[in-house]
C-alpha atoms as a PDB file:
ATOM      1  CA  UNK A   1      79.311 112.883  89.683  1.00  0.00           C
ATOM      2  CA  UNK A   2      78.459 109.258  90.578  1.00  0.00           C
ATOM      3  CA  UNK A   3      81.302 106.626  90.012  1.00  0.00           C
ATOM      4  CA  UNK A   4      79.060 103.458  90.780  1.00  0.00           C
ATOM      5  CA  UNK A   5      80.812 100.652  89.090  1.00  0.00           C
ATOM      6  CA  UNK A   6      78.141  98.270  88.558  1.00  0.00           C
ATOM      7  CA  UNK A   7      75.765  99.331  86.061  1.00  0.00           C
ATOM      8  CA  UNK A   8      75.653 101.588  82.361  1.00  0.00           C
ATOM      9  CA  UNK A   9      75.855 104.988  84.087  1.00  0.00           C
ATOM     10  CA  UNK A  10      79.317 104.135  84.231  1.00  0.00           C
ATOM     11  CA  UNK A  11      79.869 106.498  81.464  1.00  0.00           C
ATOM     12  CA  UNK A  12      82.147 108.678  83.594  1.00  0.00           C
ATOM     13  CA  UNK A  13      84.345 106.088  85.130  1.00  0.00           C
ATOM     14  CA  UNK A  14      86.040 103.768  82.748  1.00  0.00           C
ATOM     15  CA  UNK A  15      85.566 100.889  84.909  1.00  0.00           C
ATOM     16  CA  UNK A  16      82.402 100.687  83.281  1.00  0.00           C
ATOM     17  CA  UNK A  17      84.088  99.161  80.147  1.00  0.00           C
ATOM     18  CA  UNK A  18      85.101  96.392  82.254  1.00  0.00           C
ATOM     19  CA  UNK A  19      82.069  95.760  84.642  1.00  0.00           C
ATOM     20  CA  UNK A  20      79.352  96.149  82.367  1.00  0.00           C
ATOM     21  CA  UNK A  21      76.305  94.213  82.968  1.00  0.00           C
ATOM     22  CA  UNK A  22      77.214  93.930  86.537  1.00  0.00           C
ATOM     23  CA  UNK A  23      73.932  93.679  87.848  1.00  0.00           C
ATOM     24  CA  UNK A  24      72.365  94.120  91.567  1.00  0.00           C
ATOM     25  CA  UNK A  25      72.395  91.660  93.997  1.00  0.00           C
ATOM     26  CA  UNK A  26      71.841  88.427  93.224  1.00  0.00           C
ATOM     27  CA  UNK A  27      72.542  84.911  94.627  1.00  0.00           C
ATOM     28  CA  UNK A  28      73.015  81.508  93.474  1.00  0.00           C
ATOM     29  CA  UNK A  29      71.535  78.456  94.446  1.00  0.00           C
ATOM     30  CA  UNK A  30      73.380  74.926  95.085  1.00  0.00           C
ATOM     31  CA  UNK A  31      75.137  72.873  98.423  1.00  0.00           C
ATOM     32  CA  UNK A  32      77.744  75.184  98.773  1.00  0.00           C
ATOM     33  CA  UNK A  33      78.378  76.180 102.543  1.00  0.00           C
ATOM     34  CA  UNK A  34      76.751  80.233 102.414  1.00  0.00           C
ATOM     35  CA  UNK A  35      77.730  82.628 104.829  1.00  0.00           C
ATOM     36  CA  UNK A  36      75.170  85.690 104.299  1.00  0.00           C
ATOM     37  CA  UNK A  37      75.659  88.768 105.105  1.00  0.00           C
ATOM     38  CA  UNK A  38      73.974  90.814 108.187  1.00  0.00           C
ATOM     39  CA  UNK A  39      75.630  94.138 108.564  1.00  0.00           C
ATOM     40  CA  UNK A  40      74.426  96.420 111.057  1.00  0.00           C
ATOM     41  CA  UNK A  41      74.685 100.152 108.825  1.00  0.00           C
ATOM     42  CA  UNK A  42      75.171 103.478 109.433  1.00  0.00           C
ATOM     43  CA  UNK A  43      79.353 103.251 110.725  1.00  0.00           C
ATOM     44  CA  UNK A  44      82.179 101.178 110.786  1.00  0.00           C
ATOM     45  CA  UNK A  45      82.159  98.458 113.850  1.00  0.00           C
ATOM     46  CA  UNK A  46      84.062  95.525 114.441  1.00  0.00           C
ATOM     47  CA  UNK A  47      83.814  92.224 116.746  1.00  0.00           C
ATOM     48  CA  UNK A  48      86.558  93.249 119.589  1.00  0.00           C
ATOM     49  CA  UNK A  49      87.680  89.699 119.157  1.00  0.00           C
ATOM     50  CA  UNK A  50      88.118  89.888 115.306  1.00  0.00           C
ATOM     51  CA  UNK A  51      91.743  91.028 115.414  1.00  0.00           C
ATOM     52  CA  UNK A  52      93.030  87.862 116.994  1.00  0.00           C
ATOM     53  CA  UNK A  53      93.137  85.886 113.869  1.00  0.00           C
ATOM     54  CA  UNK A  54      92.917  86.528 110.236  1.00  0.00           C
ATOM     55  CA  UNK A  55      90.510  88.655 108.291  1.00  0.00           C
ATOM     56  CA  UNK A  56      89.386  88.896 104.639  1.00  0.00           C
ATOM     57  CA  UNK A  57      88.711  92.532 103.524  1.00  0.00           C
ATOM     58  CA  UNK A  58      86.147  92.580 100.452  1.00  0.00           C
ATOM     59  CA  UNK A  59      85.269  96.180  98.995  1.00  0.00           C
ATOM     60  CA  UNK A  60      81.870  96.776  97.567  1.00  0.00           C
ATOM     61  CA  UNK A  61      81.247  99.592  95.312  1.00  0.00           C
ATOM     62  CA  UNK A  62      77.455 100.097  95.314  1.00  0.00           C
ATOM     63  CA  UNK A  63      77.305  99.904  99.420  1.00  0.00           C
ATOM     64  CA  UNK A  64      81.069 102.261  99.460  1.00  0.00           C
ATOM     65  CA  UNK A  65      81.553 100.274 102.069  1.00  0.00           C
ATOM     66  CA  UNK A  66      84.588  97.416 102.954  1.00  0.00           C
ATOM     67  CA  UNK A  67      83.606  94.103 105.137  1.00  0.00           C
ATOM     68  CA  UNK A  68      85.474  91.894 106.777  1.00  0.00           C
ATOM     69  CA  UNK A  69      85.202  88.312 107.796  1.00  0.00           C
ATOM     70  CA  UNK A  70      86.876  85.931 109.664  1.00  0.00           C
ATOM     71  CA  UNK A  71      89.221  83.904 107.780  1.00  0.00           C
ATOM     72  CA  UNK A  72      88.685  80.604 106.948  1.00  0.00           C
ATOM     73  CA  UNK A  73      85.403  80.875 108.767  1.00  0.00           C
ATOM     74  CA  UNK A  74      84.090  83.307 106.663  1.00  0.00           C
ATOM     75  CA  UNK A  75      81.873  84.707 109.296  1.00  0.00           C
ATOM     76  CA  UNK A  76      80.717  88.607 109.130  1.00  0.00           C
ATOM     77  CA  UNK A  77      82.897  90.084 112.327  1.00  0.00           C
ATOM     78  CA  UNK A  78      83.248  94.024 110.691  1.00  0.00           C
ATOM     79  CA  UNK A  79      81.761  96.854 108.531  1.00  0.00           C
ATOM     80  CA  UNK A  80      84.308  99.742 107.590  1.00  0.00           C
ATOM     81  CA  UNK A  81      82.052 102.768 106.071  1.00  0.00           C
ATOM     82  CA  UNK A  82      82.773 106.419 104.779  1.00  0.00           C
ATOM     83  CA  UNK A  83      83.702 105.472 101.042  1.00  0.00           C
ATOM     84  CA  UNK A  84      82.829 106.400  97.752  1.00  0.00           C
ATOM     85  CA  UNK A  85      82.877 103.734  95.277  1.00  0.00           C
ATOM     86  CA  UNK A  86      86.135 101.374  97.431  1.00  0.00           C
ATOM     87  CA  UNK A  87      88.165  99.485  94.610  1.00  0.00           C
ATOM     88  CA  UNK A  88      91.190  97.623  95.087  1.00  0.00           C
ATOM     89  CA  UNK A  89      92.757  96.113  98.313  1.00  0.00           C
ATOM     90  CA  UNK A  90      95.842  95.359  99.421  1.00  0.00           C
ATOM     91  CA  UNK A  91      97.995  94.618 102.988  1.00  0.00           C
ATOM     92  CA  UNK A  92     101.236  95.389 104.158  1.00  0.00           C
ATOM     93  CA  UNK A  93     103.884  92.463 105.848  1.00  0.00           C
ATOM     94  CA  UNK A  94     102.273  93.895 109.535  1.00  0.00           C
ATOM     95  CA  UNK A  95      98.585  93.164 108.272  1.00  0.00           C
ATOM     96  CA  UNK A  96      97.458  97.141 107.712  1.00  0.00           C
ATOM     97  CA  UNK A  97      94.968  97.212 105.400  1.00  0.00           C
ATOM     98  CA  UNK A  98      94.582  99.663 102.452  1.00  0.00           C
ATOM     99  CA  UNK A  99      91.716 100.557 100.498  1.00  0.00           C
ATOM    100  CA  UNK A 100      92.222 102.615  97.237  1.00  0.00           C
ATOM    101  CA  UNK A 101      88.702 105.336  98.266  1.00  0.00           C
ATOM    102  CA  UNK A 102      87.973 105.773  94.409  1.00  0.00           C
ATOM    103  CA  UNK A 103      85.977 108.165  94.141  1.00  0.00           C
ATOM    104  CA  UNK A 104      87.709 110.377  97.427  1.00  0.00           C
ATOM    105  CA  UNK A 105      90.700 110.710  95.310  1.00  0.00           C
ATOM    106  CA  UNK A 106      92.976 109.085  98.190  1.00  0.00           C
ATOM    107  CA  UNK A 107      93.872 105.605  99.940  1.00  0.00           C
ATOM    108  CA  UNK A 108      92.663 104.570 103.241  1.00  0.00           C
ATOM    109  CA  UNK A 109      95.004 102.734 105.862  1.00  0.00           C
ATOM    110  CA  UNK A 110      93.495 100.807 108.990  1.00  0.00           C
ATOM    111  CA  UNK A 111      94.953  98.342 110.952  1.00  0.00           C
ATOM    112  CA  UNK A 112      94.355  94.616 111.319  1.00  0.00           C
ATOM    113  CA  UNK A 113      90.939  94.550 112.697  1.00  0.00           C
ATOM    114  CA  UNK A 114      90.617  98.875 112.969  1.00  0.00           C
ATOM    115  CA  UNK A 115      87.720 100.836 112.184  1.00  0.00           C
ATOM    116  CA  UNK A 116      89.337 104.051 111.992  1.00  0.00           C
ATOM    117  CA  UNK A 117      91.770 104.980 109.663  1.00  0.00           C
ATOM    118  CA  UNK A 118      95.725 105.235 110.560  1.00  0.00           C
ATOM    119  CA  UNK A 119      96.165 106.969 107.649  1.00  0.00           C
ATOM    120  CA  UNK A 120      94.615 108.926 104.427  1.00  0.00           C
ATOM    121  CA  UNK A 121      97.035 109.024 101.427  1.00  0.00           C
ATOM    122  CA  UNK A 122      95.766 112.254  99.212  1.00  0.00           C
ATOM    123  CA  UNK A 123      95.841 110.940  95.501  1.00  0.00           C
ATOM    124  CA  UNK A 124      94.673 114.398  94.319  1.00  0.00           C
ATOM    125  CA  UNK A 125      93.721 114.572  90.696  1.00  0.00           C
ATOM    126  CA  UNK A 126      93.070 110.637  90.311  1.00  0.00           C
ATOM    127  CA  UNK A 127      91.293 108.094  90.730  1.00  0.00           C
ATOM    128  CA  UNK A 128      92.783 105.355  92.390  1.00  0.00           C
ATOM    129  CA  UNK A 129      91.716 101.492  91.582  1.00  0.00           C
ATOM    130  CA  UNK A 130      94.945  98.864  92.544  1.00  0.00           C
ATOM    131  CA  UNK A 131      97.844  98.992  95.096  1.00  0.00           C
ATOM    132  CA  UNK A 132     100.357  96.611  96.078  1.00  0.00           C
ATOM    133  CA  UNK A 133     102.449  97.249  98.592  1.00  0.00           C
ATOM    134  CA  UNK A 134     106.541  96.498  97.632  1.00  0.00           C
ATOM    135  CA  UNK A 135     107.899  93.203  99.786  1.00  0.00           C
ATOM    136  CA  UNK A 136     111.564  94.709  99.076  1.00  0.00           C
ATOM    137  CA  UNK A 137     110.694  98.291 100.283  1.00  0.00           C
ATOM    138  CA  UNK A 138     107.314  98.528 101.746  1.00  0.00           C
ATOM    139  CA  UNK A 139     106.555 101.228  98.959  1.00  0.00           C
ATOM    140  CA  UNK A 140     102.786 101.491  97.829  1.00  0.00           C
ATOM    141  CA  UNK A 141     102.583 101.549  94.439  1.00  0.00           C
ATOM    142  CA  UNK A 142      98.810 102.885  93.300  1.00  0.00           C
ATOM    143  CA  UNK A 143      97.252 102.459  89.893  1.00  0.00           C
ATOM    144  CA  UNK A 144      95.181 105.518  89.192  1.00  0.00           C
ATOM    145  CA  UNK A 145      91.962 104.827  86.725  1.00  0.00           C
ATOM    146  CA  UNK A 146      91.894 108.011  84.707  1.00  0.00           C
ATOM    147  CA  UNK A 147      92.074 111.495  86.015  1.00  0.00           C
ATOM    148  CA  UNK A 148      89.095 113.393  88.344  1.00  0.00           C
ATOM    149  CA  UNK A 149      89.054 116.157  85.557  1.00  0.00           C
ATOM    150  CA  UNK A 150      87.706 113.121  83.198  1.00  0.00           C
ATOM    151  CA  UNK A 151      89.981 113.957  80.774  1.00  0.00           C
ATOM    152  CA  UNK A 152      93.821 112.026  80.070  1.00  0.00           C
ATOM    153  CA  UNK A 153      95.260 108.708  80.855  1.00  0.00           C
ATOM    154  CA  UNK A 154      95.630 106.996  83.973  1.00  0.00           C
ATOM    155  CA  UNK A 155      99.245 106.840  85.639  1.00  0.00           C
ATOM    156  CA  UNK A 156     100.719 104.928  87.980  1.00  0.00           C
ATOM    157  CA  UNK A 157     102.427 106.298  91.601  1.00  0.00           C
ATOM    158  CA  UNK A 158     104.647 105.571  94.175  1.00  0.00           C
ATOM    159  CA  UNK A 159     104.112 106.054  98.189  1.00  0.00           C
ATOM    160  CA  UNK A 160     107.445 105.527  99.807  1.00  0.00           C
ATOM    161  CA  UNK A 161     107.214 103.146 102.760  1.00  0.00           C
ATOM    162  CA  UNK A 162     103.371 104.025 102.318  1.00  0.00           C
ATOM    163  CA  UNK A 163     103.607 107.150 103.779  1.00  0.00           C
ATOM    164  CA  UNK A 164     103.500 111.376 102.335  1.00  0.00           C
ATOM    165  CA  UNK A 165     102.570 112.412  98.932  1.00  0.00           C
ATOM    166  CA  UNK A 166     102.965 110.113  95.941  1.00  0.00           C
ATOM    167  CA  UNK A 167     105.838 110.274  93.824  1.00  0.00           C
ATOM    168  CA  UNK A 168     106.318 109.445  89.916  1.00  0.00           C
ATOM    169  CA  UNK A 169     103.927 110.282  87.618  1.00  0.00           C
ATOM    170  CA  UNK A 170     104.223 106.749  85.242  1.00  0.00           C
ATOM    171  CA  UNK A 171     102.735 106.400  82.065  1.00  0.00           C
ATOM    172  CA  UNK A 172     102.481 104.467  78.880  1.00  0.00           C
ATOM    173  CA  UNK A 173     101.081 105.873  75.909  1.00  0.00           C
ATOM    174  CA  UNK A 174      99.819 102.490  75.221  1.00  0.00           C
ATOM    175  CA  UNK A 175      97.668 102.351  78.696  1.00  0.00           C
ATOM    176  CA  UNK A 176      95.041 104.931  78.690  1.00  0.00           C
ATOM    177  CA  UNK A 177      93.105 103.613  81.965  1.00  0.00           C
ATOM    178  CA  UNK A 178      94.739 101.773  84.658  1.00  0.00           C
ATOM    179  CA  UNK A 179      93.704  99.117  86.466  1.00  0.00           C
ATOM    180  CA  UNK A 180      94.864  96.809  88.917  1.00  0.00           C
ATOM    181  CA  UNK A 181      98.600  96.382  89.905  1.00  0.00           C
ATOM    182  CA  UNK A 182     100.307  93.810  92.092  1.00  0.00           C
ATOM    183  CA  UNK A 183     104.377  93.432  93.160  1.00  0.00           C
ATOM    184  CA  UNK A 184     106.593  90.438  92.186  1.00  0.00           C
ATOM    185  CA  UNK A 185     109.182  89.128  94.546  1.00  0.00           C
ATOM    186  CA  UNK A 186     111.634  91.296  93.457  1.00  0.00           C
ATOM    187  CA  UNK A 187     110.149  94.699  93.885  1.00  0.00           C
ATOM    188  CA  UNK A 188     108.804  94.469  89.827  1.00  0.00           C
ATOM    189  CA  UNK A 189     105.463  95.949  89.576  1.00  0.00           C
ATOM    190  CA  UNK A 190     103.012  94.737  87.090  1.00  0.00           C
ATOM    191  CA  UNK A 191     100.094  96.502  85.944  1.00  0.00           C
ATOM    192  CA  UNK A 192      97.439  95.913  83.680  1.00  0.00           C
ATOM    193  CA  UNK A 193      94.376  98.398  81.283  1.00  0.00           C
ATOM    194  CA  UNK A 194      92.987  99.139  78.835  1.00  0.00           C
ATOM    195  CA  UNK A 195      94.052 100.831  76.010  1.00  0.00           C
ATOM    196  CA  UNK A 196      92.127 103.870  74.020  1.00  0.00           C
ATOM    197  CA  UNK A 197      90.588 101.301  72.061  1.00  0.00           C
ATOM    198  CA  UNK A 198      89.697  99.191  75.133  1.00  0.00           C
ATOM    199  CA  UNK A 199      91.840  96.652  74.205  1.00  0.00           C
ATOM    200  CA  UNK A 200      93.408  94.468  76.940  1.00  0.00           C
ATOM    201  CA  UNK A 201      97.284  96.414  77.952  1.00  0.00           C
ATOM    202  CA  UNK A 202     100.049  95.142  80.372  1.00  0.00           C
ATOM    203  CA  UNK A 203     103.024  96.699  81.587  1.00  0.00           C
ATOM    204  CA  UNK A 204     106.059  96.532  84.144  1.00  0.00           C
ATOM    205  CA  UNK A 205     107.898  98.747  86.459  1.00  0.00           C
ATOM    206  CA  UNK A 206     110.771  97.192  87.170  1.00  0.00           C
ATOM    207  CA  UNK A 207     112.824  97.860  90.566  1.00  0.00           C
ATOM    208  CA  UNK A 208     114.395 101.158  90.859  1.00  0.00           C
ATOM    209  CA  UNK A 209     113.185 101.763  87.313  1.00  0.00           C
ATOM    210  CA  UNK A 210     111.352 105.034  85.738  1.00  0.00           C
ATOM    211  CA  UNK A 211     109.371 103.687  83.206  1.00  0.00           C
ATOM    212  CA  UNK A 212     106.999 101.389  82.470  1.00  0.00           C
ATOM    213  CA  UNK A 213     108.017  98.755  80.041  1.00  0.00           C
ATOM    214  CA  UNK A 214     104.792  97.297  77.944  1.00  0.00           C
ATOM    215  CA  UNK A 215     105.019  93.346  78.458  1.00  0.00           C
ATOM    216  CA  UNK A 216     103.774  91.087  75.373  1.00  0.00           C
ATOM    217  CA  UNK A 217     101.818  88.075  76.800  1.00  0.00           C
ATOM    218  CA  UNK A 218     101.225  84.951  74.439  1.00  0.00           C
ATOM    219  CA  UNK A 219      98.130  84.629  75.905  1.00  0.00           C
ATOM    220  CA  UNK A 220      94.740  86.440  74.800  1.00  0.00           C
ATOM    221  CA  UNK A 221      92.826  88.590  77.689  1.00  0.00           C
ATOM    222  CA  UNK A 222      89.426  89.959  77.220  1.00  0.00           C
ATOM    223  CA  UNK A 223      88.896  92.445  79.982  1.00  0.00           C
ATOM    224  CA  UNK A 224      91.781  92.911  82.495  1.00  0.00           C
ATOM    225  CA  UNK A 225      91.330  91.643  86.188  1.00  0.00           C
ATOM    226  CA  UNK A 226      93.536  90.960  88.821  1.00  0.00           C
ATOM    227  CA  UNK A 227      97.566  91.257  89.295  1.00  0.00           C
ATOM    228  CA  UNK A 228      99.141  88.878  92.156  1.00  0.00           C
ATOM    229  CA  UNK A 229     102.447  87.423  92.882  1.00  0.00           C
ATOM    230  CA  UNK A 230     101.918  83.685  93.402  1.00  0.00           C
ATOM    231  CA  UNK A 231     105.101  83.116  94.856  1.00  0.00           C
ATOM    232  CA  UNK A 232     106.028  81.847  91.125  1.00  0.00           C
ATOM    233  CA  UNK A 233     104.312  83.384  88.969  1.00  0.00           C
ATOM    234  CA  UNK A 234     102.596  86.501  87.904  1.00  0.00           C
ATOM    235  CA  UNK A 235      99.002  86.012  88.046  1.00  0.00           C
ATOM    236  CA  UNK A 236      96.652  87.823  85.847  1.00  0.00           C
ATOM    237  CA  UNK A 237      92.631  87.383  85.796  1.00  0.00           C
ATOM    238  CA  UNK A 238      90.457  87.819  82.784  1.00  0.00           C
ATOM    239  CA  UNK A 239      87.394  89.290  83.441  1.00  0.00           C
ATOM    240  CA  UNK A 240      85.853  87.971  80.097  1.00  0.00           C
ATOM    241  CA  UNK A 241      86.215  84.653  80.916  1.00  0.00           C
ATOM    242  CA  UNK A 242      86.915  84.270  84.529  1.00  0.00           C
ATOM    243  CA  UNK A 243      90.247  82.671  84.232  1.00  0.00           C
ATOM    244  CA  UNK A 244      93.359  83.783  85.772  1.00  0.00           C
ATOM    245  CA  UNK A 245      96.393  82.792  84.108  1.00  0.00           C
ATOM    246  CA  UNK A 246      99.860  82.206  85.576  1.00  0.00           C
ATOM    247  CA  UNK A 247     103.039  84.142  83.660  1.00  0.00           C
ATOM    248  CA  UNK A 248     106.669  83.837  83.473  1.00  0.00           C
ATOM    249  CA  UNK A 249     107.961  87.070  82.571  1.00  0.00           C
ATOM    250  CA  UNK A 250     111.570  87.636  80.519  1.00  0.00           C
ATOM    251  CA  UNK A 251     112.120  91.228  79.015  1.00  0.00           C
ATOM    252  CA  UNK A 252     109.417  92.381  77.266  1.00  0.00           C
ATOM    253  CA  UNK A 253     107.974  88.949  77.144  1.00  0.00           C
ATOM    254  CA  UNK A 254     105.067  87.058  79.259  1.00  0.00           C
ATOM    255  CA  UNK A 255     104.870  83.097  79.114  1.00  0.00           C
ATOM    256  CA  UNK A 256     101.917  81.531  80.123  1.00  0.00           C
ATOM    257  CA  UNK A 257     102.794  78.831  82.804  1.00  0.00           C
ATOM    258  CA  UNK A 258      99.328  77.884  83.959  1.00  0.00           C
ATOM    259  CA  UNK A 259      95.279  78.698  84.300  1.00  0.00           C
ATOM    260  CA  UNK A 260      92.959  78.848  87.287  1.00  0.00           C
ATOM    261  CA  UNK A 261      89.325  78.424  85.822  1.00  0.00           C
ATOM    262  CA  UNK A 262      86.892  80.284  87.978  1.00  0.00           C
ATOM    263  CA  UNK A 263      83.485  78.233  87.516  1.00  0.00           C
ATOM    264  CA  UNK A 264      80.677  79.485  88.352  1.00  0.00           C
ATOM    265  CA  UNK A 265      82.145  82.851  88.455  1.00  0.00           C
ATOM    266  CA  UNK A 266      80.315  85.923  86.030  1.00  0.00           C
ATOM    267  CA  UNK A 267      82.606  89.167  87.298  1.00  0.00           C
ATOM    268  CA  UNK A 268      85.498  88.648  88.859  1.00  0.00           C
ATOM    269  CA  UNK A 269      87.565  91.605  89.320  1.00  0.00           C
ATOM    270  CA  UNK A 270      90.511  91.753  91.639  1.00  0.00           C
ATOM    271  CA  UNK A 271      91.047  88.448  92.771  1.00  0.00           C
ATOM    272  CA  UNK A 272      93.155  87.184  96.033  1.00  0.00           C
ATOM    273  CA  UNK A 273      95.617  84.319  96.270  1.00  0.00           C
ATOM    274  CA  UNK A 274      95.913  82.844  99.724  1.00  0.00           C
ATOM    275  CA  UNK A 275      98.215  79.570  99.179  1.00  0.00           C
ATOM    276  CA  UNK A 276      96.116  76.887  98.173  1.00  0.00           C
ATOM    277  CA  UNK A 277      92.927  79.210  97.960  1.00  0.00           C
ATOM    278  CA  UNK A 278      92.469  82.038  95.186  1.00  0.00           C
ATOM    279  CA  UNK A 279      89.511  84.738  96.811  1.00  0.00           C
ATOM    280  CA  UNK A 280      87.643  85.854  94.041  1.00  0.00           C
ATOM    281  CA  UNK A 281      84.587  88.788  94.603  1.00  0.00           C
ATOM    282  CA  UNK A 282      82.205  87.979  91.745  1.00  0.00           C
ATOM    283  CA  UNK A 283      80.750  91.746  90.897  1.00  0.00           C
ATOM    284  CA  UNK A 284      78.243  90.404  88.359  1.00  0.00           C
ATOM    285  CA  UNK A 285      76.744  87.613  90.842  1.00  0.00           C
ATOM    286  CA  UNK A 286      77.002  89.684  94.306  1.00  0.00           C
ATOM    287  CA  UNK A 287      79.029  87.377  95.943  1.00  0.00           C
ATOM    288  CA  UNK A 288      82.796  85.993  96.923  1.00  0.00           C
ATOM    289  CA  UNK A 289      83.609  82.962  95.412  1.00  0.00           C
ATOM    290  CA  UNK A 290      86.486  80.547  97.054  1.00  0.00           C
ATOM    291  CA  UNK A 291      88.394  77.710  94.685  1.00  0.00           C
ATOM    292  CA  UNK A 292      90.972  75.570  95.267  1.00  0.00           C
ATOM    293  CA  UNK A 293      94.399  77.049  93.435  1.00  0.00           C
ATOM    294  CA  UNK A 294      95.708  76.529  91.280  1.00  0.00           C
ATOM    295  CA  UNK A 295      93.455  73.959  90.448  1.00  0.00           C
ATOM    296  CA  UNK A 296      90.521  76.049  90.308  1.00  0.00           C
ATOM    297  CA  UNK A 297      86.983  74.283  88.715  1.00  0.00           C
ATOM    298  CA  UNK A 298      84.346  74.884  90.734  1.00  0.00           C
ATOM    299  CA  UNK A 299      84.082  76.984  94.130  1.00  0.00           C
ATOM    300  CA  UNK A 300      84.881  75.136  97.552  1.00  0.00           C
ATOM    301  CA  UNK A 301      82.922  77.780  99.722  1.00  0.00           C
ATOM    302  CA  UNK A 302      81.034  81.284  98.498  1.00  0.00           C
ATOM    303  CA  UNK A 303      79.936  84.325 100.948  1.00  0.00           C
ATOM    304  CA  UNK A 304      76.826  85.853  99.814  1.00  0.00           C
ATOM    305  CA  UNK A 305      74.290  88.821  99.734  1.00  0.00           C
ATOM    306  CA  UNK A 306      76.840  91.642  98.549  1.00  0.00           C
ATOM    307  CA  UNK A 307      75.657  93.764  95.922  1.00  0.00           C
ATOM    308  CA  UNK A 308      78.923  94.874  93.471  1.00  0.00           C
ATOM    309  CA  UNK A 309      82.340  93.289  95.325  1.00  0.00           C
ATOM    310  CA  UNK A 310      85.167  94.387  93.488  1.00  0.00           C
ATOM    311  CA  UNK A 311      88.353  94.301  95.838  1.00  0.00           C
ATOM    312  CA  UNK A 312      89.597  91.466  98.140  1.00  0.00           C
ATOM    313  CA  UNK A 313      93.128  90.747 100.218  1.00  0.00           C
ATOM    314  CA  UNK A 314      94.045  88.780 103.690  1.00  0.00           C
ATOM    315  CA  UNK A 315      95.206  90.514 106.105  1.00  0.00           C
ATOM    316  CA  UNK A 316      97.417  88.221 108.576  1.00  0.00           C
ATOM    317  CA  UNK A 317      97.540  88.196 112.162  1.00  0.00           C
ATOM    318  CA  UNK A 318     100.903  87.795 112.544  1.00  0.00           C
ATOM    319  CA  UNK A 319     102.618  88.490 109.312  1.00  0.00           C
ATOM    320  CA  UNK A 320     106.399  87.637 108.702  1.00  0.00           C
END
C-alpha cells in the first residue's frame, strides 16, 4: 500500500485531499540566492561538524527521506534515510528532532545533528502526520491522519515526556482526518483537518484537558496547513492560498490578529516560524521557501531540487 503524498494515487491516504496536484520536482527561476541539493543516497550521513550550530530538518515524502541544512546558511550538511512517506517535524527544548515515519506507523527521535535514531515511538494502528512537543511538560502530542486499517477517523495522542506508548485516544466527531498540530505557551494544543466532507476543521486540547474542544475561527481556510505558536499568536497556514494567518483564541472562539502571505509559494504544508523568518517547504514547487515574518510577500532565500517537502522545524544548538 503506497502512501506517496504527492500525486492522485493518494486515494488511500487522505493527505491526498490536501496535496493534490503536487507535482514532481520542479524549480523556479529568478535572483533568489539557490542552494541545490546534492545528496549522496543509499543511508543517513552527516557533516561531523554539522552539530555545532543550528540545523533545519525538511521531510520529503516521495524520497522518505529527511535533510538537513545548516541554518541560516542553508547549505546541505545531512541525509537521514529509512522512512516511508516522513510528514511532520518537530524539536524538543534540547534540539532532538522528531519525525512523525507515516507510513511506519511510529515517530522517529534523533539528536541534534544524529543519524541514528535515539528513539522509535510505536504509533500502532495510525498514521501519524503532526507533533509538537509541550513547552510546559515536554509531552509529544501526535496527530494521527486516519487509521492503517483505512477505515475511521483520525485521533489525536499523547507521549508523556516523549517517551513509552501513547496515551489518550482524542477525537472529535467533527474531525475525521487529522492533520497538523502545534502547542501554545500554555501547554494548549491546537489541531487542525478535515472534516468527512473535506471541509476545513479546528480544534483545541486544552492543558490537563480530555477533550478536544472544536474552535470557530472568523476567518475562511481552504485546505488546512500548518499549526505554530508564534510567541503571540496561534498560527495557522492555508494550503489553498498560501497564507498563514495569526489567531487569538477565547473559548470556543478564534480571532484573526494578522496574515503572512506566502508569494510565490503553490503547496505549502507544515510551515516553520523561526523569529523573524517563517520556513515554508513548498510540496507543489519542490522546494523550501524563506520570507520575512510576519511580513511575508515575497521569499528572501529558497533551497531547491526536492521533489514533495512536506515537514520543516529548527533544531537549536543550544536550546533554553
Amino acid at each position: 500500500m503506497s502512501l506517496y503524498f504527492g500525486r492522485s494515487v493518494l486515494s488511500l491516504c487522505a493527505v491526498a485531499a490536501i496535496l493534490a496536484g503536487c507535482g514532481a520536482m520542479r524549480q523556479n527561476g529568478g535572483a533568489l540566492p539557490v542552494v541545490v541539493q546534492a545528496a549522496p543516497g543509499g543511508q543517513s550521513w552527516m557533516n561531523p561538524r554539522a552539530t555545532s550550530g543550528d540545523l533545519l530538518y525538511v521531510s520529503d515524502t516521495e524520497s522518505s527521506d529527511v535533510y538537513v541544512y545548516s541554518y541560516p546558511g542553508d547549505k546541505l550538511v545531512g541525509t537521514l534515510t529509512g522512512f516511508k512517506d516522513p510528514g511532520g517535524l518537530c524539536v524538543d527544548k534540547n534540539g532532538n528532532v522528531f519525525v512523525t515515519n507515516t507510513g511506519g506507523d511510529d515517530v522517529v527521535e534523533y539528536a541534534h545533528g544524529g543519524t541514528s535514531p535515539i528513539a522509535t515511538l510505536g504509533d500502532p494502528g495510525y498514521f501519524p502526520f503532526g507533533c509538537s512537543i509541550d513547552p510546559t511538560t515536554g509531552n509529544l502530542g501526535v496527530a494521527n491522519n486516519f487509521p492503517s486499517s483505512g477505515s475511521g477517523q483520525g485521533n489525536v495522542v499523547i507521549y508523556t515526556h516523549a517517551k513509552g506508548k501513547p496515551k489518550g485516544d482524542y477525537t472529535d466527531p467533527n474531525i475525521e482526518q487529522m492533520l497538523l498540530c502545534g502547542y501554545d505557551d500554555k501547554g494548549n494544543l491546537f489541531v487542525d483537518g478535515l472534516t468527512k466532507a473535506s471541509g476545513f476543521a479546528f480544534a483545541e486540547l486544552r492543558s490537563g484537558g480530555t477533550t478536544l474542544t472544536n474552535i470557530t475561527l472568523n476567518q475562511s481556510i481552504g485546505n488546512p496547513g500548518g499549526v505554530q505558536w508564534d510567541g503571540k499568536h496561534v498560527a495557522v497556514g492555508d494550503q489553498s492560498t498560501n497564507v498563514v494567518y495569526q489567531f487569538d483564541v477565547s473559548g470556543k472562539k478564534g480571532t484573526k490578529a494578522g496574515s503572512t502571505a506566502l508569494s510565490g509559494a503553490t503547496e505549502v504544508v507544515q510551515f516553520w516560524i523561526a523569529g523573524s523568518k517563517l520556513i515554508g517547504p513548498d510540496a507543489g514547487e519542490g522546494n523550501v521557501g524563506i520570507w520575512k515574518y510576519p511580513a511575508g510577500g515575497s521569499e528572501v532565500k529558497k533551497i531547491t531540487g526536492l521533489a514533495v517537502p512536506l515537514g520543516a522545524t529548527l533544531s537549536k544548538e543550544s536550546n533554553p
